[in-house]
C-alpha atoms as a PDB file:
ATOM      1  CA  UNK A   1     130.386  82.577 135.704  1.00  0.00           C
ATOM      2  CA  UNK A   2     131.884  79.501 133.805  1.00  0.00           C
ATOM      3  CA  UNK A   3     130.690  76.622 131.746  1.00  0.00           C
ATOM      4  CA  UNK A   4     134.405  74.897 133.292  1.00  0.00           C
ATOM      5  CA  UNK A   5     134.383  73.748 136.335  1.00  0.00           C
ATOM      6  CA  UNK A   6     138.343  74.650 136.895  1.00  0.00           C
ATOM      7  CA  UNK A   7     136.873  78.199 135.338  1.00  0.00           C
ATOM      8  CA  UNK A   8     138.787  77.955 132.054  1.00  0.00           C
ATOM      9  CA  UNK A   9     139.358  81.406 130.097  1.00  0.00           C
ATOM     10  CA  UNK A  10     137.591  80.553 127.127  1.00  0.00           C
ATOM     11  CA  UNK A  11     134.351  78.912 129.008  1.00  0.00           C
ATOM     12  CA  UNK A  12     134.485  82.113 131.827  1.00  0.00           C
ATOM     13  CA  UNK A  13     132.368  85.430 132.075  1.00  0.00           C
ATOM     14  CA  UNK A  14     133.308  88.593 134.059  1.00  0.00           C
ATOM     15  CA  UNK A  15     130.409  90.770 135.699  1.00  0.00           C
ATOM     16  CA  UNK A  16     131.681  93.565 137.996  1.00  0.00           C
ATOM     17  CA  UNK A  17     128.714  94.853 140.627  1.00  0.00           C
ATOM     18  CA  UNK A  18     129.887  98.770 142.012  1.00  0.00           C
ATOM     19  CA  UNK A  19     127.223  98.908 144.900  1.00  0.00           C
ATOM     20  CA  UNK A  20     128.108  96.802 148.215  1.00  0.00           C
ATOM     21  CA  UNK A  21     124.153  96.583 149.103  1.00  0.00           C
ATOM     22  CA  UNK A  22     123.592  94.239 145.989  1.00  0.00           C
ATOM     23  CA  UNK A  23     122.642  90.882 146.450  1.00  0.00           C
ATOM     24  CA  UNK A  24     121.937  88.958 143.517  1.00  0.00           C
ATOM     25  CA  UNK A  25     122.454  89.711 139.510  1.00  0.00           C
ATOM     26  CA  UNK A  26     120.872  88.941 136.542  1.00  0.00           C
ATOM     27  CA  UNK A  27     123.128  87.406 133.901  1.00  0.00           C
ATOM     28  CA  UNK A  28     121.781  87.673 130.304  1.00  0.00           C
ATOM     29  CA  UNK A  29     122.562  85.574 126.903  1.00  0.00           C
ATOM     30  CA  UNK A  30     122.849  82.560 128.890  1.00  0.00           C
ATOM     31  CA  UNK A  31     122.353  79.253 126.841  1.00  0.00           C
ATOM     32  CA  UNK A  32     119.083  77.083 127.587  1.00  0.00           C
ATOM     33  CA  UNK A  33     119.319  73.558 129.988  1.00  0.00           C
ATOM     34  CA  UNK A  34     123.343  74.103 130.594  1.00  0.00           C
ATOM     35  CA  UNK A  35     125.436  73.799 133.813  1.00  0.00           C
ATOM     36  CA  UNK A  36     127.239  77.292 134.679  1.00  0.00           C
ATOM     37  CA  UNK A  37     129.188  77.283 137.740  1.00  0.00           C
ATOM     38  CA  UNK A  38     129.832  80.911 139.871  1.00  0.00           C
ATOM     39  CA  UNK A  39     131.874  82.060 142.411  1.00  0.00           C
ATOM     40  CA  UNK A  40     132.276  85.147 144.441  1.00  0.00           C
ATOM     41  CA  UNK A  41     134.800  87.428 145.601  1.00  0.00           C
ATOM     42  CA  UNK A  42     135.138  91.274 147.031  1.00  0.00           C
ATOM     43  CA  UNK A  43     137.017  94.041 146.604  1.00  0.00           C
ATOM     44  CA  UNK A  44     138.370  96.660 148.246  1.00  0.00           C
ATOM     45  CA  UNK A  45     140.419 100.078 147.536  1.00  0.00           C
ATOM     46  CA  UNK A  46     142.296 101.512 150.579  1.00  0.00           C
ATOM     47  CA  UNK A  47     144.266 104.218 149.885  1.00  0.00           C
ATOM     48  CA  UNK A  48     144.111 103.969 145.903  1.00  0.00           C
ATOM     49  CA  UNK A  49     145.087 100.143 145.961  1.00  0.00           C
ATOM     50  CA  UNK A  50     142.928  97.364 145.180  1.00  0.00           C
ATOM     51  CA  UNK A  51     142.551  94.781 147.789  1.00  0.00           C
ATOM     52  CA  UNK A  52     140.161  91.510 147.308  1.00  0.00           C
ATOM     53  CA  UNK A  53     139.546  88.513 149.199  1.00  0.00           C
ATOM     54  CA  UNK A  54     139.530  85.005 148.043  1.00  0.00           C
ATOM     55  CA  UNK A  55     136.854  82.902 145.920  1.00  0.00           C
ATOM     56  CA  UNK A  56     134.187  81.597 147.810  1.00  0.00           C
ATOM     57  CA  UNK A  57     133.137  78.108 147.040  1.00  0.00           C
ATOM     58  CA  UNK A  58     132.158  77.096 143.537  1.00  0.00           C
ATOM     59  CA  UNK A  59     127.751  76.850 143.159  1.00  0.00           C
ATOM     60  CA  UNK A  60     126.343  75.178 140.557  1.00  0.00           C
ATOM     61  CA  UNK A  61     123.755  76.468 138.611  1.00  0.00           C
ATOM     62  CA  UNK A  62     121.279  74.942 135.900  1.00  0.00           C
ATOM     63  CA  UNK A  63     119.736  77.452 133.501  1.00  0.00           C
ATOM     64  CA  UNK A  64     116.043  76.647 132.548  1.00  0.00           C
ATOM     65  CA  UNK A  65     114.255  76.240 129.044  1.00  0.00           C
END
């Protein structure tokens, strides 16, 4: 989750969701009538090594209030 859409470090959030049935995910502290742009990948561990796909395309999202 990013205020940049080039998802600077500064202006970018990390969330991490363990459970592969998940669909969606409530992101708190989120500032009123702003742009915030996500994007999605997976991951996988075969074998003890971490394996994860590519970003999936950038959505935007408005927050309300």
């Amino acid at each position: 989750i990013s205020t940049s859409k080039k998802f600077a470090k500064k202006a970018t959030v990390t969330k991490t969701v363990k459970k592969n049935s998940t669909t969606k995910l409530t992101v708190k502290k989120l500032k009123p009538k702003k742009k915030y742009y996500v994007r999605v990948r997976t991951y996988k561990t075969v074998n003890g090594k971490e394996y994860c796909s590519g970003w999936s395309k950038i959505k935007s999202v408005t927050t309300k209030k």
